[in-house]
PDB file of N, CA and C in Angstrom:
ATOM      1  N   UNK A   1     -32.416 -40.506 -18.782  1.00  0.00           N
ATOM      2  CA  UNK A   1     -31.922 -40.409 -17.431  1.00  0.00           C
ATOM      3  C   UNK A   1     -31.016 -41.607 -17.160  1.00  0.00           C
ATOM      4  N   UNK A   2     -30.187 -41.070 -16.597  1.00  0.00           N
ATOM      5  CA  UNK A   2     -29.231 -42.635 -15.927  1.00  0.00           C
ATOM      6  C   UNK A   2     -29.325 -43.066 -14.878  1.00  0.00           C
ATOM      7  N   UNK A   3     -29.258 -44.559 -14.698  1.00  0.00           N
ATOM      8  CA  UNK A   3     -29.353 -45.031 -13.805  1.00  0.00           C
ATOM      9  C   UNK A   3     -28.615 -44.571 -12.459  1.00  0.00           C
ATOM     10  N   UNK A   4     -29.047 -44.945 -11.210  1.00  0.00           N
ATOM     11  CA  UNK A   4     -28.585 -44.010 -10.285  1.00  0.00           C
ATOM     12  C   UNK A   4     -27.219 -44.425  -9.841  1.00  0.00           C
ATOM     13  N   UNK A   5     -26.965 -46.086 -10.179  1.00  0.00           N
ATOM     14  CA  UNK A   5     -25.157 -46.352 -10.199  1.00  0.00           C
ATOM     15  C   UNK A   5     -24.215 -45.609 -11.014  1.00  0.00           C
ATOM     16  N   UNK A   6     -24.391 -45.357 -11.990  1.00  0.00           N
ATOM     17  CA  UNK A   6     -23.727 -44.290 -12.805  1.00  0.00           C
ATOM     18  C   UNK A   6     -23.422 -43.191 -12.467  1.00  0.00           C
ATOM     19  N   UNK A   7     -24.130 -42.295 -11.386  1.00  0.00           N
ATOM     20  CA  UNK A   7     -23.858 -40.910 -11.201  1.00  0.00           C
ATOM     21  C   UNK A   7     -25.434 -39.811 -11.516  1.00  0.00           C
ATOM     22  N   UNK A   8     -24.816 -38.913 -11.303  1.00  0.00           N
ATOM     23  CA  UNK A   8     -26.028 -37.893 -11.218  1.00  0.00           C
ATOM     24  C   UNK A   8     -25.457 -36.951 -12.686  1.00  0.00           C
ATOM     25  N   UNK A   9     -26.446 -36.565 -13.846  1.00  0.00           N
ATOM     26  CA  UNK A   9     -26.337 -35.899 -15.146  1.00  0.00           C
ATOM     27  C   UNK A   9     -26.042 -34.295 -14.714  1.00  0.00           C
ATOM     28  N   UNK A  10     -24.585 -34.001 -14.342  1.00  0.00           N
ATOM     29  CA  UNK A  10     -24.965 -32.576 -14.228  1.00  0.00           C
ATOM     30  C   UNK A  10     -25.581 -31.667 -15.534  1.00  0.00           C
ATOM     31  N   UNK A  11     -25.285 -32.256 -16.919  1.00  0.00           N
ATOM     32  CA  UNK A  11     -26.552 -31.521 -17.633  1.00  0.00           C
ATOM     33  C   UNK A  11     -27.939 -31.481 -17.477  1.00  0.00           C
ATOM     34  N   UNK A  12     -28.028 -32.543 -17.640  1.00  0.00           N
ATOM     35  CA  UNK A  12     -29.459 -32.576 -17.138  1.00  0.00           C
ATOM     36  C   UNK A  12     -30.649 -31.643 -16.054  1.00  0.00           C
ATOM     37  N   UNK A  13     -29.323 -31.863 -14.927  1.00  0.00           N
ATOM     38  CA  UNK A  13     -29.685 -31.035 -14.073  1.00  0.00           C
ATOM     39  C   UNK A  13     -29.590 -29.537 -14.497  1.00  0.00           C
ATOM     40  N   UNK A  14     -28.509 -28.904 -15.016  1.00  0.00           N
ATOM     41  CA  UNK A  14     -28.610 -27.944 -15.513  1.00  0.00           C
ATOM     42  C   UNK A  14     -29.345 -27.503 -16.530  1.00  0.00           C
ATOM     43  N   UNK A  15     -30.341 -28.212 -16.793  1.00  0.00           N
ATOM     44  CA  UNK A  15     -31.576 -28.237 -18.019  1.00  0.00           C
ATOM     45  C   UNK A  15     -32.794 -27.398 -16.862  1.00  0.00           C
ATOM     46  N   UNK A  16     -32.511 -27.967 -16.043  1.00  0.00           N
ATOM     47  CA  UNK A  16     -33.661 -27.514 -14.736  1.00  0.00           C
ATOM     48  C   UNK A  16     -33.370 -26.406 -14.294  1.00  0.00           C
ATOM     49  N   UNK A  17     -32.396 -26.013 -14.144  1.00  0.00           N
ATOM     50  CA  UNK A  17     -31.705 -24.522 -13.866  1.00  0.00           C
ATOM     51  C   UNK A  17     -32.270 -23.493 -14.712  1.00  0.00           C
ATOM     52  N   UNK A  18     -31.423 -23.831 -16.029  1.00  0.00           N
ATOM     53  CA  UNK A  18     -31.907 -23.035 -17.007  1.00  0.00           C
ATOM     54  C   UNK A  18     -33.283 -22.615 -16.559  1.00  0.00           C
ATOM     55  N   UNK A  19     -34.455 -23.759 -16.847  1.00  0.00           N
ATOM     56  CA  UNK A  19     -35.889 -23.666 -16.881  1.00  0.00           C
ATOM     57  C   UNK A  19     -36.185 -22.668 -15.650  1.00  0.00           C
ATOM     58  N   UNK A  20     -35.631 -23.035 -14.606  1.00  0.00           N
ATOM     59  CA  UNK A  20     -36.137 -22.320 -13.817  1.00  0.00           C
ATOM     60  C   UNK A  20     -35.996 -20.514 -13.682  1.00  0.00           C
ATOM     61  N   UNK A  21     -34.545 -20.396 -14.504  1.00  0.00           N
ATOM     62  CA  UNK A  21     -34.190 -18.955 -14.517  1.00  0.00           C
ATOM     63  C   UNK A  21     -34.896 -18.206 -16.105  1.00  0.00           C
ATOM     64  N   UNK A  22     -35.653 -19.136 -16.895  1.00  0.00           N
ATOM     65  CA  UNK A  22     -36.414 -18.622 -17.790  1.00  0.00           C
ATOM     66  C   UNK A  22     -38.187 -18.384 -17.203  1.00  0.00           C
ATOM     67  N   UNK A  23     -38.189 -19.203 -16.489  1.00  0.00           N
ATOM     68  CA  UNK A  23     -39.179 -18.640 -15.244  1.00  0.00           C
ATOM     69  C   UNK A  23     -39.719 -17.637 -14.499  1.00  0.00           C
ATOM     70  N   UNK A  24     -37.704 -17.411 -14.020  1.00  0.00           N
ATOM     71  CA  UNK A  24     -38.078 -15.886 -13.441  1.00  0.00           C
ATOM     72  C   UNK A  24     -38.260 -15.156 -13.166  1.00  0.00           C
ATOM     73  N   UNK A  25     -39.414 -14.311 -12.127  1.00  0.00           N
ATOM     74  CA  UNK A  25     -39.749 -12.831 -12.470  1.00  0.00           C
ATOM     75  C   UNK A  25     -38.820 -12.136 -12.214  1.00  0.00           C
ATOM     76  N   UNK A  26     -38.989 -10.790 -12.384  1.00  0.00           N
ATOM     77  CA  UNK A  26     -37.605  -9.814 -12.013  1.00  0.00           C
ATOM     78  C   UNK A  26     -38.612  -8.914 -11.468  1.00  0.00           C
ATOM     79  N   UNK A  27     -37.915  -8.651 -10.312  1.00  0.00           N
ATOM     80  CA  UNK A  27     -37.965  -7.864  -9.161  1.00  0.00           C
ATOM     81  C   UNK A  27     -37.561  -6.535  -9.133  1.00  0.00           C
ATOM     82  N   UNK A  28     -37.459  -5.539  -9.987  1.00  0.00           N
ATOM     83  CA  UNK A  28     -36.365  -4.537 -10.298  1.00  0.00           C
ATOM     84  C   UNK A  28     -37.676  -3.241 -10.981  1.00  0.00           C
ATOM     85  N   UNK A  29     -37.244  -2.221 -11.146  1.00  0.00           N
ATOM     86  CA  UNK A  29     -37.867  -1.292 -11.553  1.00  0.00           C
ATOM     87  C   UNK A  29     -37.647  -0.587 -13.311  1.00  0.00           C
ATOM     88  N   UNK A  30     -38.435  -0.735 -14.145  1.00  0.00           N
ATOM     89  CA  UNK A  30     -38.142  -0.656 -15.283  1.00  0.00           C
ATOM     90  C   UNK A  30     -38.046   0.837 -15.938  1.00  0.00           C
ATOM     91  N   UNK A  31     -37.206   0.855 -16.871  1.00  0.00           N
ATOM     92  CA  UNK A  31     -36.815   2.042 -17.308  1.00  0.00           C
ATOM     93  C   UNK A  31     -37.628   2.256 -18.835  1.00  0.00           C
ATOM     94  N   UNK A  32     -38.831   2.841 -18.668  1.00  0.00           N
ATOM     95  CA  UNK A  32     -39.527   3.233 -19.650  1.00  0.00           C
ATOM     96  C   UNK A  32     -39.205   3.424 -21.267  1.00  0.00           C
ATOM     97  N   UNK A  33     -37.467   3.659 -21.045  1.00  0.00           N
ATOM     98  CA  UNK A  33     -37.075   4.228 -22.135  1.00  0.00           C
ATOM     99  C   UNK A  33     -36.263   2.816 -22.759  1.00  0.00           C
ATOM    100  N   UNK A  34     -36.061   1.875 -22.154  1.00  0.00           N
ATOM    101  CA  UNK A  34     -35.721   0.775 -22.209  1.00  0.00           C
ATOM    102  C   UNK A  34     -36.458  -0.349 -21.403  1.00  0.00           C
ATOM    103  N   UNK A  35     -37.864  -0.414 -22.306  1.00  0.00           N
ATOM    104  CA  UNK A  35     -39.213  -1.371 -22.052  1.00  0.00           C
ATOM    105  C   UNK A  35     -38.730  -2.929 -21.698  1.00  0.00           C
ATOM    106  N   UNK A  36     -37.208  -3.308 -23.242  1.00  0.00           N
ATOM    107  CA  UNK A  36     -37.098  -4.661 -22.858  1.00  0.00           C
ATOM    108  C   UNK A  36     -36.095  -5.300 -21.781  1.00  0.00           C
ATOM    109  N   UNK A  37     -35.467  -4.328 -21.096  1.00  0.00           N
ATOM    110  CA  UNK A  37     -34.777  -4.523 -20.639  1.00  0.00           C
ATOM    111  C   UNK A  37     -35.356  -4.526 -18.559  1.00  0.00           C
ATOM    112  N   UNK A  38     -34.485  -5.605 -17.650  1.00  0.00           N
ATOM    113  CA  UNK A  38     -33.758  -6.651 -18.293  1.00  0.00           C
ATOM    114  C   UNK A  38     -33.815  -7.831 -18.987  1.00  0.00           C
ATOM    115  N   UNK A  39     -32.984  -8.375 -19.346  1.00  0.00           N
ATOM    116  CA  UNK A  39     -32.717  -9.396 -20.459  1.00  0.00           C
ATOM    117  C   UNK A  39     -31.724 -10.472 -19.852  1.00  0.00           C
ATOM    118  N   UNK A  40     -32.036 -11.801 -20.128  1.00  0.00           N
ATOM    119  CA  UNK A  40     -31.269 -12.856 -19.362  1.00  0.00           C
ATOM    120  C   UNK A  40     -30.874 -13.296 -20.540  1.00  0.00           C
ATOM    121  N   UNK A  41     -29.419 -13.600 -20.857  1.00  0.00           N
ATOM    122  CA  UNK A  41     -29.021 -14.285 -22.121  1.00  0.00           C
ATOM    123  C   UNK A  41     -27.671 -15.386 -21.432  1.00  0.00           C
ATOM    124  N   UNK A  42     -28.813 -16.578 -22.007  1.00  0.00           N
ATOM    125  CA  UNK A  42     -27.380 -17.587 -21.372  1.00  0.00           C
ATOM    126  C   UNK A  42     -26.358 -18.103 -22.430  1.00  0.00           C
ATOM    127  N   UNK A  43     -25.280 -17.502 -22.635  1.00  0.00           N
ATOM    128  CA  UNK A  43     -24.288 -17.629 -23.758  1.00  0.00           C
ATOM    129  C   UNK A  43     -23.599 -18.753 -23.892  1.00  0.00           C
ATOM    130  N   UNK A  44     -23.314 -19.753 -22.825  1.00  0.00           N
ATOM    131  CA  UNK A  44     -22.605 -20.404 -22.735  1.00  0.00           C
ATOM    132  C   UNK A  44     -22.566 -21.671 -21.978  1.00  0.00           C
ATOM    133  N   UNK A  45     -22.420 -22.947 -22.409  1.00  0.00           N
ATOM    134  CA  UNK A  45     -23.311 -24.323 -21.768  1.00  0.00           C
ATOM    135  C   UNK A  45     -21.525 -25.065 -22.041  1.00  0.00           C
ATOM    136  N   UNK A  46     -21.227 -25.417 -20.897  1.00  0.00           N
ATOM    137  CA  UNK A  46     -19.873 -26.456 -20.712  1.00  0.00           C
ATOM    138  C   UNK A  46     -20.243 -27.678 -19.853  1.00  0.00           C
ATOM    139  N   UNK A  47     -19.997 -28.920 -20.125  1.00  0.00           N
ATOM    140  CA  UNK A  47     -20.575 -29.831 -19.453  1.00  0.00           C
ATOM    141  C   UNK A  47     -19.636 -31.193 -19.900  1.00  0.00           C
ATOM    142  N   UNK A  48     -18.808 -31.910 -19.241  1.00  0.00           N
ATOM    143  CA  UNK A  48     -18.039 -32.806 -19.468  1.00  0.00           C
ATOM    144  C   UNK A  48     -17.678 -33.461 -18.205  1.00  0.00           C
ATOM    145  N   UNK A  49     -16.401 -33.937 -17.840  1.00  0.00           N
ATOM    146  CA  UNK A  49     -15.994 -35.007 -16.461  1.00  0.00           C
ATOM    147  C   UNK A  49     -14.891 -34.516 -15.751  1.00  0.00           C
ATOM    148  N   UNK A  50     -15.097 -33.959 -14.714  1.00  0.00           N
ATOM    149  CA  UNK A  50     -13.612 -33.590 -13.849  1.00  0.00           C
ATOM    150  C   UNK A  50     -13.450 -32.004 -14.090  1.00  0.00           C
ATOM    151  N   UNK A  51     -12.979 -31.617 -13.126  1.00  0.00           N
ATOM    152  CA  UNK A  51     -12.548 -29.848 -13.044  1.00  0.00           C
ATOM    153  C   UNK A  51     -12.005 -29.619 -14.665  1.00  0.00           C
ATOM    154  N   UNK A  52     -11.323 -30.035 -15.141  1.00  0.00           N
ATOM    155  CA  UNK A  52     -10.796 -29.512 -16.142  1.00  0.00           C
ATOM    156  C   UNK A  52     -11.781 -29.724 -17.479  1.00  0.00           C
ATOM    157  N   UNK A  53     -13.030 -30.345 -17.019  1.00  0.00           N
ATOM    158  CA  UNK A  53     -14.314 -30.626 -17.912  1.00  0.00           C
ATOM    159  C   UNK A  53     -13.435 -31.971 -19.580  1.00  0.00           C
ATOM    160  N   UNK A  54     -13.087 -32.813 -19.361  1.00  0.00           N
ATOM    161  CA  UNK A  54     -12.501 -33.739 -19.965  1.00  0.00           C
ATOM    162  C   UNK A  54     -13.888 -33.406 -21.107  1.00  0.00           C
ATOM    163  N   UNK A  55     -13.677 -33.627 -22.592  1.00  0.00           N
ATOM    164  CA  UNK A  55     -14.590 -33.442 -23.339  1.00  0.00           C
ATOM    165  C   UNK A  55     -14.201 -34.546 -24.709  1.00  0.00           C
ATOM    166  N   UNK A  56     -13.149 -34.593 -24.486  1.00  0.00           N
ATOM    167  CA  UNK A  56     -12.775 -35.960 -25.267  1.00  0.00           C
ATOM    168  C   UNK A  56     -12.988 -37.490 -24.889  1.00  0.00           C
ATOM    169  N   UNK A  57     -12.704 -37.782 -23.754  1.00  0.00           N
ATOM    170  CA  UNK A  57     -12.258 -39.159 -22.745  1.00  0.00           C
ATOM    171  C   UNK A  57     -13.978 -39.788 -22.990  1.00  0.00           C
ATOM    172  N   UNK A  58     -13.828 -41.052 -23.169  1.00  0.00           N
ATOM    173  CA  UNK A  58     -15.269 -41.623 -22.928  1.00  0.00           C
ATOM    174  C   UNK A  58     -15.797 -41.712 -21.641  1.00  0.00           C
ATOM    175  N   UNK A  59     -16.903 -41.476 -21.646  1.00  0.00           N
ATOM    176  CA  UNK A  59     -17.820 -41.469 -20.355  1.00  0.00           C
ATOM    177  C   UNK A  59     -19.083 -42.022 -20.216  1.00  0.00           C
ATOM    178  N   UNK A  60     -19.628 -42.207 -19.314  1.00  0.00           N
ATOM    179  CA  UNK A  60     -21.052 -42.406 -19.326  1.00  0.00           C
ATOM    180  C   UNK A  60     -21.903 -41.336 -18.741  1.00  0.00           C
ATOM    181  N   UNK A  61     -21.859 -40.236 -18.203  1.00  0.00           N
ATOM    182  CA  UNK A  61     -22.254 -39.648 -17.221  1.00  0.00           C
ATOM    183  C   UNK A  61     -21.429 -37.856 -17.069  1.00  0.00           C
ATOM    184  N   UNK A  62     -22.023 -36.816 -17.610  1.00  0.00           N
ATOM    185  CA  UNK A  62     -21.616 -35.967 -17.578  1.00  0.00           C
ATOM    186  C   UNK A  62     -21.524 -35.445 -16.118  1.00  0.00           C
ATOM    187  N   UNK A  63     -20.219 -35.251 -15.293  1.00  0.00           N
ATOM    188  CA  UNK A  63     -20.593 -34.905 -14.026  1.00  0.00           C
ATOM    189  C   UNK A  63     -20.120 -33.602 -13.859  1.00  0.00           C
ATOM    190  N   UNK A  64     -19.685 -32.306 -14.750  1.00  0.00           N
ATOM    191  CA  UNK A  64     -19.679 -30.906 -14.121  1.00  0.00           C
ATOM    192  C   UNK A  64     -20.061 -30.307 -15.863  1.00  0.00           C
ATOM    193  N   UNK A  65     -20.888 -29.336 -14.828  1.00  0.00           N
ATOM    194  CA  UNK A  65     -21.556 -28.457 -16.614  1.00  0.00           C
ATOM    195  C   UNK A  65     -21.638 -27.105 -15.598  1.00  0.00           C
ATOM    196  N   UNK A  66     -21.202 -25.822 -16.718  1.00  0.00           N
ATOM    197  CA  UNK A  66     -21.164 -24.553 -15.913  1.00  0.00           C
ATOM    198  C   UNK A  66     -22.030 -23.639 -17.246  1.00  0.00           C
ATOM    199  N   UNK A  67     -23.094 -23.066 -16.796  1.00  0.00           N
ATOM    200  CA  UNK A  67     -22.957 -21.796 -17.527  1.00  0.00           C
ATOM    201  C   UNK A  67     -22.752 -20.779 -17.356  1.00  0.00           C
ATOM    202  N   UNK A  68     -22.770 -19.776 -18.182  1.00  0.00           N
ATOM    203  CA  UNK A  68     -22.093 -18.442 -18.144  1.00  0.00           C
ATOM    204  C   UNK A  68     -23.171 -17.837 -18.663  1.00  0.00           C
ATOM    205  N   UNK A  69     -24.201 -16.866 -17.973  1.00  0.00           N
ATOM    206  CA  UNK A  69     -25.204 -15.876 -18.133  1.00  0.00           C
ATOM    207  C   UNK A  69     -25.008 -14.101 -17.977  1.00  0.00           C
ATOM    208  N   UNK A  70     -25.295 -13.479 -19.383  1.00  0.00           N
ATOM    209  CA  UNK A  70     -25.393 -12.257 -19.508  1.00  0.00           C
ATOM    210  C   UNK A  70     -26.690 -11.577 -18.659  1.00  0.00           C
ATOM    211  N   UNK A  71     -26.479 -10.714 -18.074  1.00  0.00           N
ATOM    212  CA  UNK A  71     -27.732  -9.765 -17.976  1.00  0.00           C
ATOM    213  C   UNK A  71     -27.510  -8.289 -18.143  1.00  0.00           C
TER     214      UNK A  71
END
């Protein structure tokens, strides 16, 4: 964890996200013929500095992370 002068870990935080949407119950009505379904698949984890997610530039402090989830 980093110190709180540094900034806030948006990965990190998005570690908690995740957790929480693997958590999830689903609320929805299931289709017998398709037992496993639905299905949460998170494909895609981006996390670097500034809108344009800088992924090269040195940093201390990842401040924007987005994922991208299938269902």
């Amino acid at each position: 964890m980093y110190p709180p002068d540094i900034g806030i870990d948006a990965l990190e935080k998005m570690l908690r996200v995740i957790n929480g949407l693997k958590e999830m119950k689903w609320t929805c009505e299931y289709d017998p013929d398709l037992p496993h379904l639905p299905m949460m698949m998170i494909g895609t984890i981006v996390g670097g500095r500034g809108k344009e997610y800088a992924l090269r530039a040195p940093y201390s402090c990842i401040d924007r992370c987005t994922i991208i989830i299938d269902v």
